[in-house]
N, C-alpha and C. Protein backbone atom coordinates (compact mmCIF):
# COMPACT_ATOMS: atom_id res chain seq x y z
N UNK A 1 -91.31 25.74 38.54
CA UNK A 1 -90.26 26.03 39.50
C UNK A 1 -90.63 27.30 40.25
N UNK A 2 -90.44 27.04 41.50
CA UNK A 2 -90.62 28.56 42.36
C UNK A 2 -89.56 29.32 42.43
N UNK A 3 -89.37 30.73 43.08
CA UNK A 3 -88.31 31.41 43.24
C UNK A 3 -87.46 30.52 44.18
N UNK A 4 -87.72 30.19 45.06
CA UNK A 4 -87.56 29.61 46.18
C UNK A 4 -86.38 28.19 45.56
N UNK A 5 -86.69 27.42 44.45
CA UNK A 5 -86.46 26.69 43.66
C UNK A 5 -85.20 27.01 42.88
N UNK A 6 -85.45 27.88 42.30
CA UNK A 6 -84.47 28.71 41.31
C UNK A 6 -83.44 29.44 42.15
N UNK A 7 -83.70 29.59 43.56
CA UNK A 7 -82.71 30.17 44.26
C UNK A 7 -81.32 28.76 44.85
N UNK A 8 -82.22 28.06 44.82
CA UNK A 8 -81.78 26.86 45.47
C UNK A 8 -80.74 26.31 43.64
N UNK A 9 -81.51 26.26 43.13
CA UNK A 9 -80.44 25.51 41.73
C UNK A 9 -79.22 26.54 41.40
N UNK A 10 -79.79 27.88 41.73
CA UNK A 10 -78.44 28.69 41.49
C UNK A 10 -77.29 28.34 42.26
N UNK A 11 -77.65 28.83 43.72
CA UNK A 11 -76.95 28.37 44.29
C UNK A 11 -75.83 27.00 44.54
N UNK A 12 -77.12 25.90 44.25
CA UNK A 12 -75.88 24.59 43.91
C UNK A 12 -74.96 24.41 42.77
N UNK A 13 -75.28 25.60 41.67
CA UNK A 13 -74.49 25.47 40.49
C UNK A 13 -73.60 26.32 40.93
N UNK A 14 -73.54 27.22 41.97
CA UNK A 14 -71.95 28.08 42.33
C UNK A 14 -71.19 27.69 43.06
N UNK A 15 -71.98 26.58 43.76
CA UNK A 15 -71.09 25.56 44.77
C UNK A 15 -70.12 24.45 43.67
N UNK A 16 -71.02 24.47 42.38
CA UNK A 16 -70.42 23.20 41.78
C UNK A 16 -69.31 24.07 40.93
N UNK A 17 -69.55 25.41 40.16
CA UNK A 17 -68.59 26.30 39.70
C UNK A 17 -67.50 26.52 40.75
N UNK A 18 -67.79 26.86 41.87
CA UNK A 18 -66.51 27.30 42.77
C UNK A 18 -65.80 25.95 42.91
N UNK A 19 -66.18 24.85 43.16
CA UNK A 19 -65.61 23.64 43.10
C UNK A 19 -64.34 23.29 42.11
N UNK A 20 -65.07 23.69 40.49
CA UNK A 20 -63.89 23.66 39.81
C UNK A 20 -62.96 24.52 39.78
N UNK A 21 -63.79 25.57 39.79
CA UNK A 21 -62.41 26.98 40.12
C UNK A 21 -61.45 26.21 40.76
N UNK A 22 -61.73 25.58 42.12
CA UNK A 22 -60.66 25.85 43.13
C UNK A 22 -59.95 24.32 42.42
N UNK A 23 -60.09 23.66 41.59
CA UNK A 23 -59.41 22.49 40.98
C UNK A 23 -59.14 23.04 39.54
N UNK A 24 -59.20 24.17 39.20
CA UNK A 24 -58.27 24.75 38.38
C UNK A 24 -57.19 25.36 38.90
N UNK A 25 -56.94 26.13 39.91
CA UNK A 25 -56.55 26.67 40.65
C UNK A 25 -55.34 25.90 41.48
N UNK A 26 -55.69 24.42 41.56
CA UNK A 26 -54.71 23.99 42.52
C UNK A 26 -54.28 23.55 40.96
N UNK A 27 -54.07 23.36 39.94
CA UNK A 27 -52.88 22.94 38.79
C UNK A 27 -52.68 24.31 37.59
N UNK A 28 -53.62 25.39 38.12
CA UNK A 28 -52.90 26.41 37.43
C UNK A 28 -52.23 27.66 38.25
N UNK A 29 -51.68 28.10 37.62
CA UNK A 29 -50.32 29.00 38.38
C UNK A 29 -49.90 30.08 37.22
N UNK A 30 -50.57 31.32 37.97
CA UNK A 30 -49.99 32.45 36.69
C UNK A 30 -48.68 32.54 36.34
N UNK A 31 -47.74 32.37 37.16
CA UNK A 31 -46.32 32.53 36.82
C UNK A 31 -45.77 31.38 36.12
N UNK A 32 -46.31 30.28 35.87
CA UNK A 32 -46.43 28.91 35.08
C UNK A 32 -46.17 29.27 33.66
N UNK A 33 -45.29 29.48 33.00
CA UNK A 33 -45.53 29.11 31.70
C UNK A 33 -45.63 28.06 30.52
N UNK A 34 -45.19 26.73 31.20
CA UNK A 34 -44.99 25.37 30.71
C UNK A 34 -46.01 24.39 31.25
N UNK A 35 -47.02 24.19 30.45
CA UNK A 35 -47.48 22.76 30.63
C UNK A 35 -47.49 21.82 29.59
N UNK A 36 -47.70 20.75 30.63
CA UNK A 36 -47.63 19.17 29.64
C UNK A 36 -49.49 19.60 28.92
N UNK A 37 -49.01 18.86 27.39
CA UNK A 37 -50.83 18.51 26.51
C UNK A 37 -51.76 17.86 28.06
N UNK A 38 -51.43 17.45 28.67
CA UNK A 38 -52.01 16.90 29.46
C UNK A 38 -53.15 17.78 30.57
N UNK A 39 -52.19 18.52 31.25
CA UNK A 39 -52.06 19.66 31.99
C UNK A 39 -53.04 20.83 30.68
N UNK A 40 -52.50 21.12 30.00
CA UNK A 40 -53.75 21.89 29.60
C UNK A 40 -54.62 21.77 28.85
N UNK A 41 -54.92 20.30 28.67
CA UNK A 41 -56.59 19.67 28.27
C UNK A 41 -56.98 19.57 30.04
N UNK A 42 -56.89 19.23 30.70
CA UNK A 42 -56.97 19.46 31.83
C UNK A 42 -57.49 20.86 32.30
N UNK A 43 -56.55 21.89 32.15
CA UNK A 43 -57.36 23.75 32.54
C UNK A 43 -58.37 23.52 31.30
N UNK A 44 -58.30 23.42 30.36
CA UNK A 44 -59.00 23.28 29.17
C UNK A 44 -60.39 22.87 29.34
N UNK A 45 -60.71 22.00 30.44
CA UNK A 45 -62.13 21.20 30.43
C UNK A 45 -62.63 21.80 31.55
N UNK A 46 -61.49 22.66 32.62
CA UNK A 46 -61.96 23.05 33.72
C UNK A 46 -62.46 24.61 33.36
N UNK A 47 -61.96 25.25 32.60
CA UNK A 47 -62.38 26.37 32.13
C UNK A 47 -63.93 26.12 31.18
N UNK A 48 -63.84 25.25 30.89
CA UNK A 48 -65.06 24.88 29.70
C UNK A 48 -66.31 24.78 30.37
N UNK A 49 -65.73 23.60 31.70
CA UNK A 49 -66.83 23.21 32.82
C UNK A 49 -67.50 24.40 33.38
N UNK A 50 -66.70 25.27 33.82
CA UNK A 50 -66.78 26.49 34.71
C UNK A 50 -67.98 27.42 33.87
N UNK A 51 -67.93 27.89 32.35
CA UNK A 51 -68.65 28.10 31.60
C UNK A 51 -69.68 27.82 31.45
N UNK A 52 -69.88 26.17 31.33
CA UNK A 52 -70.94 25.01 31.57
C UNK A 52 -71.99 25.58 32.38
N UNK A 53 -71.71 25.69 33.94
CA UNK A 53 -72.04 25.86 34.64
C UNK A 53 -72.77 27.30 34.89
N UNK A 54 -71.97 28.29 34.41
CA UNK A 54 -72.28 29.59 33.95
C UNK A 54 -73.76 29.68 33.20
N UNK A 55 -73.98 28.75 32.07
CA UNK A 55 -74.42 28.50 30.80
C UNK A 55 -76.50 27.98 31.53
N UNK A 56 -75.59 27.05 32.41
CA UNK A 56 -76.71 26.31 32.76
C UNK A 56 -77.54 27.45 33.46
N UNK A 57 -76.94 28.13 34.63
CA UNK A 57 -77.98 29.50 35.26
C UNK A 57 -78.88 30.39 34.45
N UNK A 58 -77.91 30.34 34.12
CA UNK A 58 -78.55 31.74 32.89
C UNK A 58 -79.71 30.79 32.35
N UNK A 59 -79.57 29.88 31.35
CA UNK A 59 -80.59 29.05 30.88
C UNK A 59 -81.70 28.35 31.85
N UNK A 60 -81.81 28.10 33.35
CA UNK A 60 -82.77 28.01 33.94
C UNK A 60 -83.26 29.25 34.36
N UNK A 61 -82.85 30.75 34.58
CA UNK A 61 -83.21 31.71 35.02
C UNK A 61 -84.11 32.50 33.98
N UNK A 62 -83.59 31.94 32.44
CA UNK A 62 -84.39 32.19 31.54
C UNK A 62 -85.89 31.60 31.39
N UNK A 63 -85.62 30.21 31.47
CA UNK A 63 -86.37 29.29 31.88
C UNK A 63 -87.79 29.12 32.48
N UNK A 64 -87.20 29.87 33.99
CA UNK A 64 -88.35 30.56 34.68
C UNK A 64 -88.97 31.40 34.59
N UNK A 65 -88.59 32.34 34.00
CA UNK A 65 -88.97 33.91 33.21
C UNK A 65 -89.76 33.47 32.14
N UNK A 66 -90.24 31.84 31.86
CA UNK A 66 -90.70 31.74 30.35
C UNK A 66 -90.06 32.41 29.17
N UNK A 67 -89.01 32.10 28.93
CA UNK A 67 -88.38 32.68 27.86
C UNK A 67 -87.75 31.28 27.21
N UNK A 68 -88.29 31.45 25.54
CA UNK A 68 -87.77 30.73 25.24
C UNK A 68 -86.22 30.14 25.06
N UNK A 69 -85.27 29.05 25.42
CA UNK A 69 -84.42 28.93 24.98
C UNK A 69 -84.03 27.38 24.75
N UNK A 70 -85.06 26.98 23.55
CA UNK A 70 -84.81 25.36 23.11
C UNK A 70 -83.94 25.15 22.76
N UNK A 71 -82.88 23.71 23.09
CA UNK A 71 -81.98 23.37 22.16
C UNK A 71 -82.35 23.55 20.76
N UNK A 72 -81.85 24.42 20.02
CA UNK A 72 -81.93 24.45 19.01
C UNK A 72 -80.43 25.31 18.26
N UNK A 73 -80.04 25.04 17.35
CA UNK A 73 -78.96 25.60 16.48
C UNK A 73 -78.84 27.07 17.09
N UNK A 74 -77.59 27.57 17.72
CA UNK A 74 -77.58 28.91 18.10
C UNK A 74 -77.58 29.35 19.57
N UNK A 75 -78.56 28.22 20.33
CA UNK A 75 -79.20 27.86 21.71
C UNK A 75 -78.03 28.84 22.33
N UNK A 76 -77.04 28.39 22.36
CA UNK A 76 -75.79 29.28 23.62
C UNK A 76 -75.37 30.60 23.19
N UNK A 77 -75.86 30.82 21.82
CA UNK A 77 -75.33 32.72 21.44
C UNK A 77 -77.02 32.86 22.31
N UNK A 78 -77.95 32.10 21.99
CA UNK A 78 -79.33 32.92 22.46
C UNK A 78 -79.51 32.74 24.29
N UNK A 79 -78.89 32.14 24.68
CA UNK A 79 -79.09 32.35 26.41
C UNK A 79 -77.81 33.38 26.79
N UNK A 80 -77.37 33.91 25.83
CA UNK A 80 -76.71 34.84 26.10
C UNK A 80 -76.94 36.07 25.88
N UNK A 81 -77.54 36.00 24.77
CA UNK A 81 -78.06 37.62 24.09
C UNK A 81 -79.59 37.99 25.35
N UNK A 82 -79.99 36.94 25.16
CA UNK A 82 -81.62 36.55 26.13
C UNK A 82 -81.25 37.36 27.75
N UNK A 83 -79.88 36.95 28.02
CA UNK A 83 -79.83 37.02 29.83
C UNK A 83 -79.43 38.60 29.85
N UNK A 84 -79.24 38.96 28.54
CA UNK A 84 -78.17 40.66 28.46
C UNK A 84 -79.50 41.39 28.48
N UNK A 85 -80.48 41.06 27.41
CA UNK A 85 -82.03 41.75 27.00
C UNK A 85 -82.34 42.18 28.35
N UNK A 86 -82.85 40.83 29.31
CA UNK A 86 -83.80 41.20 30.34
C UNK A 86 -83.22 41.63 31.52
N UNK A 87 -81.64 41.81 31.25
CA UNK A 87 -80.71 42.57 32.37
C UNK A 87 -80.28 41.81 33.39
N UNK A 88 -79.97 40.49 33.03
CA UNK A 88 -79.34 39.47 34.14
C UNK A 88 -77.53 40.09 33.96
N UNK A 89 -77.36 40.03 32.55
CA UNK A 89 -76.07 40.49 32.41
C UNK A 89 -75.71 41.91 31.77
N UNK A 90 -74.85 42.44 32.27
CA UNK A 90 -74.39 43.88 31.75
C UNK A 90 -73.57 43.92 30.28
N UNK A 91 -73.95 44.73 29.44
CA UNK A 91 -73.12 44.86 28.46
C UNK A 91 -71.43 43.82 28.80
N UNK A 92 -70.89 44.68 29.65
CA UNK A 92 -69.34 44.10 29.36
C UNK A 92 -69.20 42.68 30.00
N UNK A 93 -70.22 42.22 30.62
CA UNK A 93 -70.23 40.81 31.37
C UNK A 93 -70.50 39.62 30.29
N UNK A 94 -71.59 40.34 29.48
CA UNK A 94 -71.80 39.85 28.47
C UNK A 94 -70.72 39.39 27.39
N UNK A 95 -70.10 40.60 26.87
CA UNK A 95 -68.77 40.66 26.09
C UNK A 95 -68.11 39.40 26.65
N UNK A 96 -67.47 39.41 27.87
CA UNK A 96 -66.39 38.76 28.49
C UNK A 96 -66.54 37.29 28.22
N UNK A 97 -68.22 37.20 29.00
CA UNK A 97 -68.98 35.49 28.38
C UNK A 97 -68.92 34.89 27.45
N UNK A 98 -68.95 36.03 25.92
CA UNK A 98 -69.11 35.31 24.75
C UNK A 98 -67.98 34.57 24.90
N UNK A 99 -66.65 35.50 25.16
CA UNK A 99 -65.26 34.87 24.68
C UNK A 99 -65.09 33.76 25.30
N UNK A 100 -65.30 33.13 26.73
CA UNK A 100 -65.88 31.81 27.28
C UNK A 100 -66.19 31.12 26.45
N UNK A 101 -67.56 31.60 26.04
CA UNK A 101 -68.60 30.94 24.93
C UNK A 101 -67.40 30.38 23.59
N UNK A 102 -66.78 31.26 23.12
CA UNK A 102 -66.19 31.02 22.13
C UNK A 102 -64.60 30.39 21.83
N UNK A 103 -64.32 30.16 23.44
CA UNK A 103 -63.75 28.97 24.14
C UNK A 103 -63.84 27.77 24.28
N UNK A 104 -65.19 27.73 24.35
CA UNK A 104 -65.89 26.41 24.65
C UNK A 104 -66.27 25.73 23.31
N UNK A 105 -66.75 26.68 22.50
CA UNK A 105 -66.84 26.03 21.19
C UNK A 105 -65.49 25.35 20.55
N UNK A 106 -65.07 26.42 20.69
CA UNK A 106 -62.84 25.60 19.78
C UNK A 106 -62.76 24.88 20.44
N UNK A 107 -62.73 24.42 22.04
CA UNK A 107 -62.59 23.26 22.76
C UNK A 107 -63.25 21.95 21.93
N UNK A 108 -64.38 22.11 21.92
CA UNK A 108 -65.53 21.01 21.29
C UNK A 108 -65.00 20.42 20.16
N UNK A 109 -65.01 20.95 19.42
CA UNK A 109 -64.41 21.01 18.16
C UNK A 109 -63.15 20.86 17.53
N UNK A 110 -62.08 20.91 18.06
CA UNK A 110 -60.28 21.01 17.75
C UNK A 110 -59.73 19.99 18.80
N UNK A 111 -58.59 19.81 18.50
CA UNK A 111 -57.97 18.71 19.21
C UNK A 111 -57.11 20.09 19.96
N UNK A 112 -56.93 19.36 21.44
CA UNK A 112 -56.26 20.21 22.54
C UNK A 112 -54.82 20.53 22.41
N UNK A 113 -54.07 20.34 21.33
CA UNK A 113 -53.12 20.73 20.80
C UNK A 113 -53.25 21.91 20.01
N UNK A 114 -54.19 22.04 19.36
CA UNK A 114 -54.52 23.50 18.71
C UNK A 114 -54.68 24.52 19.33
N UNK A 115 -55.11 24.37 20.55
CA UNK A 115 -55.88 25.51 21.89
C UNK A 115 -53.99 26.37 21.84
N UNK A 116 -54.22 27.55 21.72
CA UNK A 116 -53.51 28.66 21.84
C UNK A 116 -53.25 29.07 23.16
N UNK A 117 -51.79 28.75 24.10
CA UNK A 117 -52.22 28.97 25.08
C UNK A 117 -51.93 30.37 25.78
N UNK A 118 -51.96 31.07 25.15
CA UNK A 118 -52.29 32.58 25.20
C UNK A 118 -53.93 32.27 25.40
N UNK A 119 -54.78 32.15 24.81
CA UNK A 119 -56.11 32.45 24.62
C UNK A 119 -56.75 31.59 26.16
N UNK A 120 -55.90 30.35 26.23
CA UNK A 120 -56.31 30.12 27.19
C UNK A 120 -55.98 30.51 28.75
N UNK A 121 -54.75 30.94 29.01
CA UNK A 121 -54.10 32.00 30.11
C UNK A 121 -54.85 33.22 30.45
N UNK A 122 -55.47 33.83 29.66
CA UNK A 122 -56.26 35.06 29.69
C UNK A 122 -57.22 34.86 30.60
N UNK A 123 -58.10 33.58 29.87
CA UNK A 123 -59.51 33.27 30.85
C UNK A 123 -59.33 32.77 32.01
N UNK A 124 -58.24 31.77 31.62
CA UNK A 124 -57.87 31.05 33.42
C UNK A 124 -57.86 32.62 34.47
N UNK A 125 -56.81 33.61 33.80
CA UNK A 125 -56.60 35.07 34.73
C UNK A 125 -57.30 35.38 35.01
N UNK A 126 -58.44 35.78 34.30
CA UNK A 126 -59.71 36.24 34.72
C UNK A 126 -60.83 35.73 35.60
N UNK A 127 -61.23 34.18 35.09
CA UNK A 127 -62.09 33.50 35.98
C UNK A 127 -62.49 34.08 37.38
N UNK A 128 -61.77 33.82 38.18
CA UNK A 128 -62.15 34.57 39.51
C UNK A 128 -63.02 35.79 39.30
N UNK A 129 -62.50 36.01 38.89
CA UNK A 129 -63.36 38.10 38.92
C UNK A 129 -64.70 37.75 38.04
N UNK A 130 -64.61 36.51 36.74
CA UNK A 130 -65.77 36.78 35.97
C UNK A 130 -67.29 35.56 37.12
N UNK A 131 -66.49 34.74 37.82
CA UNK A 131 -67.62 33.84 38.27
C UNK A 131 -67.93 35.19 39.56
N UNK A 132 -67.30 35.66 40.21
CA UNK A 132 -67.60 36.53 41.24
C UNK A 132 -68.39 37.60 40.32
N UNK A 133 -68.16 38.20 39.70
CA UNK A 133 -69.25 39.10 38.80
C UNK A 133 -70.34 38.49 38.49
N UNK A 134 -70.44 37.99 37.69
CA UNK A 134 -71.74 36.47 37.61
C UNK A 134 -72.24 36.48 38.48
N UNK A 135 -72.49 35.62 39.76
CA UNK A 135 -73.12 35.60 40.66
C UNK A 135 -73.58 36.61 41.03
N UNK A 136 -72.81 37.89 41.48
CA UNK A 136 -73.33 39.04 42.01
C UNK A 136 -74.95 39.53 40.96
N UNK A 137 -74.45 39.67 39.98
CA UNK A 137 -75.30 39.86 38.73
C UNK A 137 -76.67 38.83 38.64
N UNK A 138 -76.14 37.81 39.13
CA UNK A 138 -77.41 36.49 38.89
C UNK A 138 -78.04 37.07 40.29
N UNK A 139 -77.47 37.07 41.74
CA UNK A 139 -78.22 37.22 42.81
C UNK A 139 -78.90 38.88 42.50
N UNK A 140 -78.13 39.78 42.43
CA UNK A 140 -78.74 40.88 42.29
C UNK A 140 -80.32 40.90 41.06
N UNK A 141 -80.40 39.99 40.26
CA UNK A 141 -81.73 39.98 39.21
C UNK A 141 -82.32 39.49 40.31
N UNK A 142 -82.27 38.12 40.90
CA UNK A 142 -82.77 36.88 41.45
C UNK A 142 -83.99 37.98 42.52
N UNK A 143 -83.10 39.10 43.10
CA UNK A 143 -84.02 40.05 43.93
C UNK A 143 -85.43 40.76 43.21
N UNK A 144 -84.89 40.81 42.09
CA UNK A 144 -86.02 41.57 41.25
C UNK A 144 -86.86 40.67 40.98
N UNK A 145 -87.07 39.84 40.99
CA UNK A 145 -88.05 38.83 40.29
C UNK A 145 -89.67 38.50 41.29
């Protein structure tokens, strides 16, 4: 893959992240405190997706850098610790990700009735500011390379 390449896949993965944002966005509502199970397996997959997507950059940017990151047991704590090492992500960007990360896992795993929706209100709040940080952070490395 060229830079040229890697600029181009980033990019279509923030077109495909901003995409869901803005379809989280049209069924979530901070002043909302009631949804149907429905409605928040719904933010639930869109927050997960959004992550996804997050997940995937980092792991081709690693990628290209030759750095290892095989599916293997651990794979998503290590494209995370991996993207913090070589300074794609900042200490607290990092922090913020895991809890994503560790979003996405209870999602996988638990039935969408268990999801706390405190835990999940937080990230929906945040999103905006963390995909706009992200990017800045992904384009600002993308220069160094």
């Amino acid at each position: 893959m060229t830079i040229d390449e890697l600029k181009t896949f980033c990019q279509q993965e923030f077109d495909n992240i901003d995409r869901i944002t803005n379809e989280l966005f049209s069924l979530y509502r901070q002043e909302k405190s009631e949804y149907s199970l429905t409605e928040r397996a719904a933010l639930a997959a869109f927050i997960v997706n959004i992550y996804s997507g997050i997940e995937k950059v980092l792991k081709q940017m690693l990628l290209f850098d030759k750095l290892d990151v095989q599916d293997a047991p651990g794979w998503h704590e290590k494209v995370l610790r991996k993207s913090s090492e070589i300074g794609i992500l900042p200490p607290d960007l990092l922090q913020i990700l895991s809890n994503y990360l560790s979003f996405r896992q209870y999602f996988i795993y638990n039935h969408v009735f268990n999801i706390k929706w405190e835990s999940m209100k937080a990230l929906a709040d945040t999103v905006n500011d963390v995909v706009e940080s992200f990017k800045s952070e992904v384009n600002e490395y993308i220069q160094t390379i």
